[in-house]
PDB file of N, CA and C in Angstrom:
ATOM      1  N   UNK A   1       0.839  -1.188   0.000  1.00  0.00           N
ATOM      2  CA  UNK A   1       0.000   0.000   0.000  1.00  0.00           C
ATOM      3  C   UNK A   1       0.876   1.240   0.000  1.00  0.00           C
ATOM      4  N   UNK A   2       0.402   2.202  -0.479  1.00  0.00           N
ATOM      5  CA  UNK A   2       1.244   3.630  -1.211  1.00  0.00           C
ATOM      6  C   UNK A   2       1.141   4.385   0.469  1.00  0.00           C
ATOM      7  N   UNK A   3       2.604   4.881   1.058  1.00  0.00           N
ATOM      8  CA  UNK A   3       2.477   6.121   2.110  1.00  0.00           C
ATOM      9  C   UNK A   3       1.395   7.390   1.962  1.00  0.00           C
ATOM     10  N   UNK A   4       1.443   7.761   0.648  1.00  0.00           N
ATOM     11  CA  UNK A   4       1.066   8.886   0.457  1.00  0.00           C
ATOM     12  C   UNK A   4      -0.159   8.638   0.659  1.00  0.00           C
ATOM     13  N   UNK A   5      -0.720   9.826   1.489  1.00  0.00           N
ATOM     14  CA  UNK A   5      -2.131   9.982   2.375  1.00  0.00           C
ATOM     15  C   UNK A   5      -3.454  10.354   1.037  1.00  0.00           C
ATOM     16  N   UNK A   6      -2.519  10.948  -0.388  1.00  0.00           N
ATOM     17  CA  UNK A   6      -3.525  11.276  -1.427  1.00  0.00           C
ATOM     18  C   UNK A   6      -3.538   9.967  -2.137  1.00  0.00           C
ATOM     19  N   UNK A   7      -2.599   9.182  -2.277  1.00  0.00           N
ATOM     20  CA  UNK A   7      -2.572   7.394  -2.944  1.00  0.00           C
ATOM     21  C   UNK A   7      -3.577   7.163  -2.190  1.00  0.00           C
ATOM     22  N   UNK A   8      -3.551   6.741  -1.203  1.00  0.00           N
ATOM     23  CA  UNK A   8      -4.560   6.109  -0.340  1.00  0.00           C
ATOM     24  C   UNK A   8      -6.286   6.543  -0.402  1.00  0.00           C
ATOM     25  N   UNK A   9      -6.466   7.441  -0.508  1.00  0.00           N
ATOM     26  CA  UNK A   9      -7.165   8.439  -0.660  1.00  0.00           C
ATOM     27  C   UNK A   9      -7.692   7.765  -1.837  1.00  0.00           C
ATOM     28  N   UNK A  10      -7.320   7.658  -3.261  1.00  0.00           N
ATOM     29  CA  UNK A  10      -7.596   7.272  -4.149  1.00  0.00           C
ATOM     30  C   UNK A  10      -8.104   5.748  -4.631  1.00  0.00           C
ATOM     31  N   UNK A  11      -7.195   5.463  -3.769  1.00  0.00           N
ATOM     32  CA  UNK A  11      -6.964   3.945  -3.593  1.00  0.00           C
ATOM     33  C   UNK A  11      -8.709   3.533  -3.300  1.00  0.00           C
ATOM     34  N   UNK A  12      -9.042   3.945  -1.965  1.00  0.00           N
ATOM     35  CA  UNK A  12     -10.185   4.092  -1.106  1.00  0.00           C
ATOM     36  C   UNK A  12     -10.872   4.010  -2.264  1.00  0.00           C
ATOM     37  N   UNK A  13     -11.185   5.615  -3.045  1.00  0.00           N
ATOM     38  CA  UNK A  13     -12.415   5.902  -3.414  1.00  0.00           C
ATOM     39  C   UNK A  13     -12.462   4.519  -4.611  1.00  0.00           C
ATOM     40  N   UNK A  14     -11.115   4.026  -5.259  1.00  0.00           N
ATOM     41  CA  UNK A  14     -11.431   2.998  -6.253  1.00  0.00           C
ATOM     42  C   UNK A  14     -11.903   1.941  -5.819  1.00  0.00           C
ATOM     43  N   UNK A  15     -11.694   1.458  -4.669  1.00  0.00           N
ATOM     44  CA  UNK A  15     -12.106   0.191  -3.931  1.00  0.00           C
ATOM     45  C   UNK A  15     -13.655   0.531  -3.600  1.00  0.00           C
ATOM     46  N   UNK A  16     -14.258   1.553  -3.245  1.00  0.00           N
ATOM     47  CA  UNK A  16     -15.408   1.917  -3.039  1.00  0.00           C
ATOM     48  C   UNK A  16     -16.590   1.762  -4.090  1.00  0.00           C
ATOM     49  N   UNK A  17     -15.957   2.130  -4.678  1.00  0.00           N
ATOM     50  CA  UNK A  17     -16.745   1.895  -6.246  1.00  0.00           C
ATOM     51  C   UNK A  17     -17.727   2.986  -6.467  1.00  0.00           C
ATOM     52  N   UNK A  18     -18.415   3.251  -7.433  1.00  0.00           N
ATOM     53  CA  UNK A  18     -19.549   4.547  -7.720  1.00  0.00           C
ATOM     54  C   UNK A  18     -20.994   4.302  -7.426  1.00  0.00           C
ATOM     55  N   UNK A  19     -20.898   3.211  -6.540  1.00  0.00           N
ATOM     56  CA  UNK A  19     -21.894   3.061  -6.163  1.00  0.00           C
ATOM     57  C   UNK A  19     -22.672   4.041  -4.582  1.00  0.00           C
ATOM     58  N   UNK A  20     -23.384   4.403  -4.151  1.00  0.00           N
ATOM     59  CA  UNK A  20     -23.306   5.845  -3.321  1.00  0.00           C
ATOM     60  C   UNK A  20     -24.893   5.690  -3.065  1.00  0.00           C
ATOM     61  N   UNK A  21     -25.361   5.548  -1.840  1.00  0.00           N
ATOM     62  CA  UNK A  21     -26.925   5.624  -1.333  1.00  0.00           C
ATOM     63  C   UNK A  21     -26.845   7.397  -0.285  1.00  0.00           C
ATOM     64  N   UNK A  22     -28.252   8.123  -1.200  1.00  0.00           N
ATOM     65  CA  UNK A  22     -27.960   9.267  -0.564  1.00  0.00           C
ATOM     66  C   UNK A  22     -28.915   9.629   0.667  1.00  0.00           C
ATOM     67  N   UNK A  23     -28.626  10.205   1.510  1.00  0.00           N
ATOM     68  CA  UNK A  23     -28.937   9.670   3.092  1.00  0.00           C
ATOM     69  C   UNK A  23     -29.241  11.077   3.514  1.00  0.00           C
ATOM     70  N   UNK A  24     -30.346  11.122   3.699  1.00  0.00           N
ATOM     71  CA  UNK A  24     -30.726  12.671   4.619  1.00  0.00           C
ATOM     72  C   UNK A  24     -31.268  12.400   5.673  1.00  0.00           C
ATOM     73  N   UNK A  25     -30.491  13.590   6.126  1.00  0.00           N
ATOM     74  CA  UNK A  25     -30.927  13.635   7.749  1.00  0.00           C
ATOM     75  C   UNK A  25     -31.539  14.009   7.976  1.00  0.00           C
ATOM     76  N   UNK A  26     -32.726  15.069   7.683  1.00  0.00           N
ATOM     77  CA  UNK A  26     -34.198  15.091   7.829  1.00  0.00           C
ATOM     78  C   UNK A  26     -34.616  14.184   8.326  1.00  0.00           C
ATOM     79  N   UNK A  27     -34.718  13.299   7.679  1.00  0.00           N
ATOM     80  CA  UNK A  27     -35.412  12.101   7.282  1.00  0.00           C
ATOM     81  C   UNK A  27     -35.565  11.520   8.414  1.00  0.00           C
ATOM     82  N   UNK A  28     -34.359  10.821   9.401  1.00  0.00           N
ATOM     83  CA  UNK A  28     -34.080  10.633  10.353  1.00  0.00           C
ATOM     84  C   UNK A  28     -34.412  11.121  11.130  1.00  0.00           C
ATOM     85  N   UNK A  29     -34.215  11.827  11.482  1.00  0.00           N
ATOM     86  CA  UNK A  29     -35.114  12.915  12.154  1.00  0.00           C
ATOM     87  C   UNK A  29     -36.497  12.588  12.658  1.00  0.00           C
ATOM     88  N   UNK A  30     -37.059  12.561  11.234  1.00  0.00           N
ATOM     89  CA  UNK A  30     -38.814  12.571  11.750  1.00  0.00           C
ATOM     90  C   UNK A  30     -39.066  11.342  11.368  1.00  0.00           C
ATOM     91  N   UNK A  31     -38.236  10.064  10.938  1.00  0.00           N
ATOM     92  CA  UNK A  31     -39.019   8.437  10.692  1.00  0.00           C
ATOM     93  C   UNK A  31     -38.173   7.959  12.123  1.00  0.00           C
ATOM     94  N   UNK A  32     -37.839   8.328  13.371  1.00  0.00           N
ATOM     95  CA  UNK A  32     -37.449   7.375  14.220  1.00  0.00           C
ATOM     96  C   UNK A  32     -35.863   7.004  14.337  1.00  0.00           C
ATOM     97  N   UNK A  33     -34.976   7.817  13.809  1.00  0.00           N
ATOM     98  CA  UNK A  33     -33.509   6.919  14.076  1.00  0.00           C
ATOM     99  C   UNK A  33     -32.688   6.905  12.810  1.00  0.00           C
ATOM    100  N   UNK A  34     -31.937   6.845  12.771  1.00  0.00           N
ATOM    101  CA  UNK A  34     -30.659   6.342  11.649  1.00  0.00           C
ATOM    102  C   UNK A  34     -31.209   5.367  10.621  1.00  0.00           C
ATOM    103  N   UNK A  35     -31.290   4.671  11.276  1.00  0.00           N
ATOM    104  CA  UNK A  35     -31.985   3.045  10.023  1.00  0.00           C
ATOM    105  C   UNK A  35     -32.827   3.032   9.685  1.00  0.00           C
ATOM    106  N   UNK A  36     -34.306   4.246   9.948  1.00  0.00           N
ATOM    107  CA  UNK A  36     -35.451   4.254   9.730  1.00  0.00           C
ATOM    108  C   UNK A  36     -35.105   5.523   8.278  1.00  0.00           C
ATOM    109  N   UNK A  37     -34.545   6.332   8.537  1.00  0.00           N
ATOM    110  CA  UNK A  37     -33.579   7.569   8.026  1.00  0.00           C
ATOM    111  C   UNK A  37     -33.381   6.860   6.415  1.00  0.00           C
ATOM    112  N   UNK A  38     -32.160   6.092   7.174  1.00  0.00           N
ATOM    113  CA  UNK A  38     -31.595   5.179   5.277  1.00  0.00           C
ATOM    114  C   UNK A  38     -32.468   4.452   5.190  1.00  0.00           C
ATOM    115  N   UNK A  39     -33.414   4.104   5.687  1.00  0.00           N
ATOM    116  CA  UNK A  39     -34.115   2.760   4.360  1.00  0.00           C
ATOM    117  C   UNK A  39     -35.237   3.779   3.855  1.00  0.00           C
ATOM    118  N   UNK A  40     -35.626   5.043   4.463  1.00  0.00           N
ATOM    119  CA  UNK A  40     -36.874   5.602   3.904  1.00  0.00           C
ATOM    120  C   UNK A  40     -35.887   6.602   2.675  1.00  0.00           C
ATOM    121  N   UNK A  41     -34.658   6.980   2.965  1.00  0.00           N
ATOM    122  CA  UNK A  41     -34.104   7.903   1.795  1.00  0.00           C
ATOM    123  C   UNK A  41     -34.147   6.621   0.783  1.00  0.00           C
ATOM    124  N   UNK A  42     -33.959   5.503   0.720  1.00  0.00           N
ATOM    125  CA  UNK A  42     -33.501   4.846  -0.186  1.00  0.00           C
ATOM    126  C   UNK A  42     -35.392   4.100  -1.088  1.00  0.00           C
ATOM    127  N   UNK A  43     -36.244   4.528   0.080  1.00  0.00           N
ATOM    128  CA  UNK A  43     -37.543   4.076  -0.531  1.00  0.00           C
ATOM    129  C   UNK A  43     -38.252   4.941  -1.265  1.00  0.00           C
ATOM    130  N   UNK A  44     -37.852   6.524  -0.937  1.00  0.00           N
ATOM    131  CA  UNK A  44     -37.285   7.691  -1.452  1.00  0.00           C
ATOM    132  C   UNK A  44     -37.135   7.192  -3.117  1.00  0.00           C
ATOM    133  N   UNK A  45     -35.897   7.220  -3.035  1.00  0.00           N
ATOM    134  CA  UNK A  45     -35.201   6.602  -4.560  1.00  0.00           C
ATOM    135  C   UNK A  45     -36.253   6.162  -5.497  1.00  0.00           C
ATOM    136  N   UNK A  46     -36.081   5.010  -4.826  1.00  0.00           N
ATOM    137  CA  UNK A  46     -36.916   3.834  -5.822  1.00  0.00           C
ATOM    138  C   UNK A  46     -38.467   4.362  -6.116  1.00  0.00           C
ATOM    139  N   UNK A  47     -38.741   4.911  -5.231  1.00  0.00           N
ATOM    140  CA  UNK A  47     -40.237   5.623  -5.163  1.00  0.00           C
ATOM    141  C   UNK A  47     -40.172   6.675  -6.601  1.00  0.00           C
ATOM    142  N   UNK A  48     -39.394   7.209  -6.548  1.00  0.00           N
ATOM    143  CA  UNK A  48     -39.157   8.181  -7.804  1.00  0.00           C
ATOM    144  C   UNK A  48     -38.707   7.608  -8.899  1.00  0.00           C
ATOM    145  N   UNK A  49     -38.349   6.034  -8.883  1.00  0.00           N
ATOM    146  CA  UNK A  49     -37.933   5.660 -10.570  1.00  0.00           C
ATOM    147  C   UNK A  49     -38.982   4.405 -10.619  1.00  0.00           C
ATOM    148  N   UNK A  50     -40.398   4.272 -10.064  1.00  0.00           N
ATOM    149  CA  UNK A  50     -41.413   3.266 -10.375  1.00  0.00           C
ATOM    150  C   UNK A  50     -42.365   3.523 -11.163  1.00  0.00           C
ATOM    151  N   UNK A  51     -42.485   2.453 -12.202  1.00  0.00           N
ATOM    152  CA  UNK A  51     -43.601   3.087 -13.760  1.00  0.00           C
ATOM    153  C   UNK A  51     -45.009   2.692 -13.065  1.00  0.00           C
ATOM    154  N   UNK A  52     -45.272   2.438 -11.825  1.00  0.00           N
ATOM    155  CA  UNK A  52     -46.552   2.326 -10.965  1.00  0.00           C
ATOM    156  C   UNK A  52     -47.274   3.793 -10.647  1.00  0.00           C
ATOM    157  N   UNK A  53     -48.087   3.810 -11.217  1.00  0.00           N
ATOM    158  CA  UNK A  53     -49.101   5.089 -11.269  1.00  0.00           C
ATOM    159  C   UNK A  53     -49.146   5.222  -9.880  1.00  0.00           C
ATOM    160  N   UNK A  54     -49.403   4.027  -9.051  1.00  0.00           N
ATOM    161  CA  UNK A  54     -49.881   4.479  -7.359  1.00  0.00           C
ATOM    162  C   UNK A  54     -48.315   4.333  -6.598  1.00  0.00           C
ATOM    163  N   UNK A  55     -47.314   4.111  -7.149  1.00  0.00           N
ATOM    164  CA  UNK A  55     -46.105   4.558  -6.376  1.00  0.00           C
ATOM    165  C   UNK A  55     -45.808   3.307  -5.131  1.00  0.00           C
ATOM    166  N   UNK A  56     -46.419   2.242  -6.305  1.00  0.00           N
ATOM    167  CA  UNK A  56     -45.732   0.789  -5.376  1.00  0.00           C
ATOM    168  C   UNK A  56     -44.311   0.473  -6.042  1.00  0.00           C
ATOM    169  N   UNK A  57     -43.394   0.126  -5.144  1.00  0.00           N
ATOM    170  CA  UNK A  57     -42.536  -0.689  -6.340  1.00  0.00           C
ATOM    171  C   UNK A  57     -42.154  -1.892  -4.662  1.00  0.00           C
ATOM    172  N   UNK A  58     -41.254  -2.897  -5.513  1.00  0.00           N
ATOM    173  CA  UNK A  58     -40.485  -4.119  -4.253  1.00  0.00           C
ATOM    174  C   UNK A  58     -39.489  -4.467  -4.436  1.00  0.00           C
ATOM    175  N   UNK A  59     -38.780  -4.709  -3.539  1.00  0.00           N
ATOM    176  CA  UNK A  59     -37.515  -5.395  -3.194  1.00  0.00           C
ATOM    177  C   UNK A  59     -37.624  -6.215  -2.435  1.00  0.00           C
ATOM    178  N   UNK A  60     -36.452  -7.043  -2.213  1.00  0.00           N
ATOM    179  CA  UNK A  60     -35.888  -7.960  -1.656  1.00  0.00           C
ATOM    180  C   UNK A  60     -35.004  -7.923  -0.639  1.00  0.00           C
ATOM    181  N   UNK A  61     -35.237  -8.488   0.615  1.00  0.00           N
ATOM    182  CA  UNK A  61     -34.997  -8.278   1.739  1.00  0.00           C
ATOM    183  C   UNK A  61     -33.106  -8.153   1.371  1.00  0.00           C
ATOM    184  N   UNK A  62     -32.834  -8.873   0.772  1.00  0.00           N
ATOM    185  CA  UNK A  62     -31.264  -9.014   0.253  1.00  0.00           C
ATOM    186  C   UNK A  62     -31.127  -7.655  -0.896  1.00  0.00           C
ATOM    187  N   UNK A  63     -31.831  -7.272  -1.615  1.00  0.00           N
ATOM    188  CA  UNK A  63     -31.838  -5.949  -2.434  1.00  0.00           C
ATOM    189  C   UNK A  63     -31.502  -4.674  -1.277  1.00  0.00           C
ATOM    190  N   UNK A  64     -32.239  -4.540  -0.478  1.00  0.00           N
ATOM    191  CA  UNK A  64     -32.299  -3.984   0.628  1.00  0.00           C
ATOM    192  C   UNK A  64     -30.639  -4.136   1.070  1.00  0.00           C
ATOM    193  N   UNK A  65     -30.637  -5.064   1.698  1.00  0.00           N
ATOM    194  CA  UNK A  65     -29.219  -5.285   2.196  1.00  0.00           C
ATOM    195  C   UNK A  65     -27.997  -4.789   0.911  1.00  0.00           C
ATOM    196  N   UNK A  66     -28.128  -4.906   0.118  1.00  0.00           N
ATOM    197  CA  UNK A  66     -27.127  -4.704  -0.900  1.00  0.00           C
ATOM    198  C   UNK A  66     -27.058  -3.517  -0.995  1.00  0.00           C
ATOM    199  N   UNK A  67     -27.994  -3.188  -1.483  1.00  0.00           N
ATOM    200  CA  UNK A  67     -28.088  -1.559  -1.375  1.00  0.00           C
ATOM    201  C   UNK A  67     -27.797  -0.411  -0.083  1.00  0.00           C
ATOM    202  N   UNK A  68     -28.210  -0.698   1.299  1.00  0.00           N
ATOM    203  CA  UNK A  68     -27.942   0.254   2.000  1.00  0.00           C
ATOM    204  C   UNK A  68     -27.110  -0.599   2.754  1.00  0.00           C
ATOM    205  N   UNK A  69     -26.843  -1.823   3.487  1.00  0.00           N
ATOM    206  CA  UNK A  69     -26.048  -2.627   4.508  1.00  0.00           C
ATOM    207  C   UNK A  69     -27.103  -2.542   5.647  1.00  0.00           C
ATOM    208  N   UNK A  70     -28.118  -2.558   4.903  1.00  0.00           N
ATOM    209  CA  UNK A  70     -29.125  -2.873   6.488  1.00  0.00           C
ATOM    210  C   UNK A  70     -29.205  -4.652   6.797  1.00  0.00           C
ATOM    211  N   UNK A  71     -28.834  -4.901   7.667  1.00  0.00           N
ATOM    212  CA  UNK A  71     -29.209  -6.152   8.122  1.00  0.00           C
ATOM    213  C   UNK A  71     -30.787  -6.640   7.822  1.00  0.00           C
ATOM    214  N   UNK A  72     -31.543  -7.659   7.633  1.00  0.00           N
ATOM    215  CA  UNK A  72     -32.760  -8.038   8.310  1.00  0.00           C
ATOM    216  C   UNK A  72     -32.881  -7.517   9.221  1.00  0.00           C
ATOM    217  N   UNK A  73     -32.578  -7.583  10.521  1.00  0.00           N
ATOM    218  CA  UNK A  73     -32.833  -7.343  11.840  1.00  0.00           C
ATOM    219  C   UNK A  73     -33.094  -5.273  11.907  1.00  0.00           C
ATOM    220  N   UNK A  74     -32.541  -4.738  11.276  1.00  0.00           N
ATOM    221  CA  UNK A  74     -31.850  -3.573  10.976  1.00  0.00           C
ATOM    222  C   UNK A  74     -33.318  -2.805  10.016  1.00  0.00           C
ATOM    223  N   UNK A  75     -33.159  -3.934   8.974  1.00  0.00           N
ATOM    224  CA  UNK A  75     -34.788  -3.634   7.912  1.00  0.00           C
ATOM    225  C   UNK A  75     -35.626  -3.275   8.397  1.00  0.00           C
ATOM    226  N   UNK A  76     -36.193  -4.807   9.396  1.00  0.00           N
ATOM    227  CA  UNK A  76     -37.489  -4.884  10.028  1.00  0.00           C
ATOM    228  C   UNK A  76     -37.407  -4.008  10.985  1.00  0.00           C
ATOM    229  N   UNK A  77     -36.417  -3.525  11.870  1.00  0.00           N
ATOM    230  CA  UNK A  77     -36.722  -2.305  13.043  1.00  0.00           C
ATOM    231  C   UNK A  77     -37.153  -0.964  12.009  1.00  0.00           C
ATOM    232  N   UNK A  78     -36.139  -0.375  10.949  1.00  0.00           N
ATOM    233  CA  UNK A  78     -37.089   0.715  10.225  1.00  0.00           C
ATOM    234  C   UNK A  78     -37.779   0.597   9.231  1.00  0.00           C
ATOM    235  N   UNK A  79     -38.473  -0.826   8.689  1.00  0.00           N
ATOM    236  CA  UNK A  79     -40.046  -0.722   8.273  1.00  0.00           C
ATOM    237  C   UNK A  79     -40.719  -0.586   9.965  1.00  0.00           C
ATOM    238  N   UNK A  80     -40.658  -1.182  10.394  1.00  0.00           N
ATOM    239  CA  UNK A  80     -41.365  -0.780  12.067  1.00  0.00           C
ATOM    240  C   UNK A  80     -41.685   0.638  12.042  1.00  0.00           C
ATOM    241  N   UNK A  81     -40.946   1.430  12.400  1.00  0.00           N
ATOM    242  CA  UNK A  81     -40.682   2.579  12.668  1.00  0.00           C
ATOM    243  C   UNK A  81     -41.108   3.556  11.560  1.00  0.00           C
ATOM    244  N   UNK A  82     -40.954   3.255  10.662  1.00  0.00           N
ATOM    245  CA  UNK A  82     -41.923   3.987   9.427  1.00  0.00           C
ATOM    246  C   UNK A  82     -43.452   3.715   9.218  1.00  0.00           C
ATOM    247  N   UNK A  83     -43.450   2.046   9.350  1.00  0.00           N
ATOM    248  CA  UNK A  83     -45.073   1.774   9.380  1.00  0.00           C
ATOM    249  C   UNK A  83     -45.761   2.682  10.584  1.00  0.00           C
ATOM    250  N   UNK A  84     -45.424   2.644  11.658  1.00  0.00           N
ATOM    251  CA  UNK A  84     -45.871   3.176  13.109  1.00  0.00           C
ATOM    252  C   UNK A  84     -45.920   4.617  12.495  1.00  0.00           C
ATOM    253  N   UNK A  85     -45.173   5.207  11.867  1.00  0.00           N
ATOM    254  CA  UNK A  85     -45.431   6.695  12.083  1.00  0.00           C
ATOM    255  C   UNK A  85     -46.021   6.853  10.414  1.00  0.00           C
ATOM    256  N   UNK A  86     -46.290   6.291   9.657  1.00  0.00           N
ATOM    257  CA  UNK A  86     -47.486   5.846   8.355  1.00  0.00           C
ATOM    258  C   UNK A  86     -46.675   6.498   7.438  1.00  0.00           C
ATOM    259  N   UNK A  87     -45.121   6.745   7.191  1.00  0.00           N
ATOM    260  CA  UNK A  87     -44.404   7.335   6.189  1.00  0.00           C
ATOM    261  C   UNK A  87     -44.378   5.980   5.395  1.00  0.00           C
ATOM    262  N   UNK A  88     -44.332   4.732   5.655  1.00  0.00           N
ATOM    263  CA  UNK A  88     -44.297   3.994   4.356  1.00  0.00           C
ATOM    264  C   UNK A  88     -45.730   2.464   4.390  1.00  0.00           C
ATOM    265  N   UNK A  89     -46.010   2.156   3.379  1.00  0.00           N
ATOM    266  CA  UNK A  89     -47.245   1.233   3.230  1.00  0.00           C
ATOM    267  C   UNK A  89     -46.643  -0.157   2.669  1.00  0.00           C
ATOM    268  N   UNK A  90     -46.923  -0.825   2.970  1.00  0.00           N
ATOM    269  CA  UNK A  90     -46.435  -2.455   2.767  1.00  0.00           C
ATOM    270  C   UNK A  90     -47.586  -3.361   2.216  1.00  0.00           C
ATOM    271  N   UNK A  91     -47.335  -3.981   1.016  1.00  0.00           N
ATOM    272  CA  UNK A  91     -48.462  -5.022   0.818  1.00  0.00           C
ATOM    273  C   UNK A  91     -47.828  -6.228   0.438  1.00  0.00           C
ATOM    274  N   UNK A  92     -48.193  -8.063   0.699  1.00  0.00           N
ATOM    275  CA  UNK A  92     -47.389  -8.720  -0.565  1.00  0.00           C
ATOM    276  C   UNK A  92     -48.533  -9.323  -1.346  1.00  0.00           C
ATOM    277  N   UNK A  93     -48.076  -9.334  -2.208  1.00  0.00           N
ATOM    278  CA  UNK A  93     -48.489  -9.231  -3.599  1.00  0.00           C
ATOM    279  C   UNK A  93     -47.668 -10.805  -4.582  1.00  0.00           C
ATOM    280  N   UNK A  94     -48.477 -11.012  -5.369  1.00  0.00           N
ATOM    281  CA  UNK A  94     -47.886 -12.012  -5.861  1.00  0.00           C
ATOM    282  C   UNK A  94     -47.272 -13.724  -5.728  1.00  0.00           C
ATOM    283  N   UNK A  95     -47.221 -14.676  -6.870  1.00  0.00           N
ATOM    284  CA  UNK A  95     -46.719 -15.499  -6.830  1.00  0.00           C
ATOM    285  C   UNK A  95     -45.804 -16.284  -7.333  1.00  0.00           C
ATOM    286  N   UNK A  96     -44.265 -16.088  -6.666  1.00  0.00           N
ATOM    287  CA  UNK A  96     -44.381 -16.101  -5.616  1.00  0.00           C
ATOM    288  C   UNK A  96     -44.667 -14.944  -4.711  1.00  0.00           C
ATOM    289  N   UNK A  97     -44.705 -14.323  -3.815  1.00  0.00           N
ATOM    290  CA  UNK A  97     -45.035 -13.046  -2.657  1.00  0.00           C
ATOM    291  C   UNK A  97     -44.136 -12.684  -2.964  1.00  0.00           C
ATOM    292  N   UNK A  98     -44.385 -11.176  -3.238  1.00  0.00           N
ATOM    293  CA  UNK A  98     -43.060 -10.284  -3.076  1.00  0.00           C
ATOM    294  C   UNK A  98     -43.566  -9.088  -2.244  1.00  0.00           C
ATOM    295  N   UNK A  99     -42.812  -8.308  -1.441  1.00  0.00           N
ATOM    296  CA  UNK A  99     -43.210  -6.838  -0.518  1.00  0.00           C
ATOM    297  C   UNK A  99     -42.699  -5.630  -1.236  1.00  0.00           C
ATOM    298  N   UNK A 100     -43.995  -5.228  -1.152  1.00  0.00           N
ATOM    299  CA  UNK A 100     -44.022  -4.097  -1.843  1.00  0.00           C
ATOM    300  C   UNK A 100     -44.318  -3.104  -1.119  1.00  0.00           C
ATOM    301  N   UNK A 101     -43.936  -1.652  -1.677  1.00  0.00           N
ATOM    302  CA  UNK A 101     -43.495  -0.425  -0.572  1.00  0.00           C
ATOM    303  C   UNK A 101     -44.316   0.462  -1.219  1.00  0.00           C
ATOM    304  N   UNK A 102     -44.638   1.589  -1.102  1.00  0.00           N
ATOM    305  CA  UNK A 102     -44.949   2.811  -0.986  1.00  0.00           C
ATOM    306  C   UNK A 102     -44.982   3.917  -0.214  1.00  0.00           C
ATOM    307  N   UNK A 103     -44.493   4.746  -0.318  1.00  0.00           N
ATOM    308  CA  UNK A 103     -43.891   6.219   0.216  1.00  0.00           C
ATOM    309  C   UNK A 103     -44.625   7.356   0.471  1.00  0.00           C
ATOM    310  N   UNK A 104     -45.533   7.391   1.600  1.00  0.00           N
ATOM    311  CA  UNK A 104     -46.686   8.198   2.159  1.00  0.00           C
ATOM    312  C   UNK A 104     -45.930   9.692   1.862  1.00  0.00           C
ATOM    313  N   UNK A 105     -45.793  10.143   0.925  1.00  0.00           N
ATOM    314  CA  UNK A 105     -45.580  11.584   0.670  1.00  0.00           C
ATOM    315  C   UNK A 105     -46.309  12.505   1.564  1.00  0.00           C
ATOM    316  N   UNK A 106     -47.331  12.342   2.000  1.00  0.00           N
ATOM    317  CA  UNK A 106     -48.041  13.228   2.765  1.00  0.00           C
ATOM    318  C   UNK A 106     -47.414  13.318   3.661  1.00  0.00           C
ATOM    319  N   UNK A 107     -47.408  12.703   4.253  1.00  0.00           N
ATOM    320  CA  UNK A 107     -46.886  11.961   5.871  1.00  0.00           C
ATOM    321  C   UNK A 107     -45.346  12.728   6.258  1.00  0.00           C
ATOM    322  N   UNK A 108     -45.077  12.494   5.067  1.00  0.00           N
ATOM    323  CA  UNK A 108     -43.521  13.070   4.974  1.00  0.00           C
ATOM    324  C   UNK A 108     -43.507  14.886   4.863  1.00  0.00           C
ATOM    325  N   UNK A 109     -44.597  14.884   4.113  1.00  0.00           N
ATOM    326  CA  UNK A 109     -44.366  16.742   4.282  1.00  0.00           C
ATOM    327  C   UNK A 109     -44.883  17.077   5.340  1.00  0.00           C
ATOM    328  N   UNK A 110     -46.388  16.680   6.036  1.00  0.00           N
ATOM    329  CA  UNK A 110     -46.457  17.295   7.340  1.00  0.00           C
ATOM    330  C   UNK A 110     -45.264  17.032   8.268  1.00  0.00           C
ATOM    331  N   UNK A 111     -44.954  16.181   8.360  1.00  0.00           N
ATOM    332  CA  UNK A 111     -43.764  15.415   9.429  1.00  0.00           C
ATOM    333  C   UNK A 111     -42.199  16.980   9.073  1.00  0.00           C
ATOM    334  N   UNK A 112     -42.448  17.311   8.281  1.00  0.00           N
ATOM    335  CA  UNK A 112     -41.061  17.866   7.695  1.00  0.00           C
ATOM    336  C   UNK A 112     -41.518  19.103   8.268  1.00  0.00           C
ATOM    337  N   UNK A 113     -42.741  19.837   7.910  1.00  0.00           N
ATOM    338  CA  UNK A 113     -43.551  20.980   8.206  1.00  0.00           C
ATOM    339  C   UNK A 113     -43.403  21.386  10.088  1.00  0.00           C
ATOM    340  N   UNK A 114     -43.908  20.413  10.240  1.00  0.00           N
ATOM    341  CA  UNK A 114     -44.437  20.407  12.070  1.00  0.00           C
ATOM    342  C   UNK A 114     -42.808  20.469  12.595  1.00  0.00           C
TER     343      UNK A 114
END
């Protein structure tokens, strides 16, 4: 490995890759905690690139994980914590079942407002 503190530096960001989940702290704020925070910025996301007129889309408990490093254990505490405070809606759907999300926009602007 290179001394130089800007090698390294570089090194990092190449090993990191361009891959990048963007994380507001708002968010956190008003869904309950850190983990409630990243999985709703990231339901966020996906919420804005779904060809679903009513603003369902799903993932996979492992999609999830890939994407932000939420554990299961980690998931299910901020779907908890979002369901409880009605910023996100859950249905499963399908066969086989898949869980599907939606992103109480409302919920989120009063919550941001107040």
């Amino acid at each position: 490995m290179p001394d130089n503190p800007l090698s390294n530096r570089d090194l990092a960001r190449k090993l990191l890759g361009q891959k990048v989940v963007a994380y507001r702290r708002e968010l956190a704020t008003i869904s309950g905690g850190a983990l409630a925070g990243l999985f709703l910025s990231q339901a966020c996301y996906w919420s804005d690139r779904t060809s679903d007129p009513a603003g369902w889309f799903w993932k996979t408990q492992e999609q999830w994980e890939d994407e932000t490093g939420l554990t299961r254990k980690e998931q299910e505490t901020a779907r908890r914590h979002l369901r409880e405070r009605e910023m996100i809606e859950e249905k499963r759907e399908g066969l086989p079942a898949l869980l599907w999300f939606r992103v109480r926009w409302d919920i989120i602007v009063d919550a941001l407002i107040d």
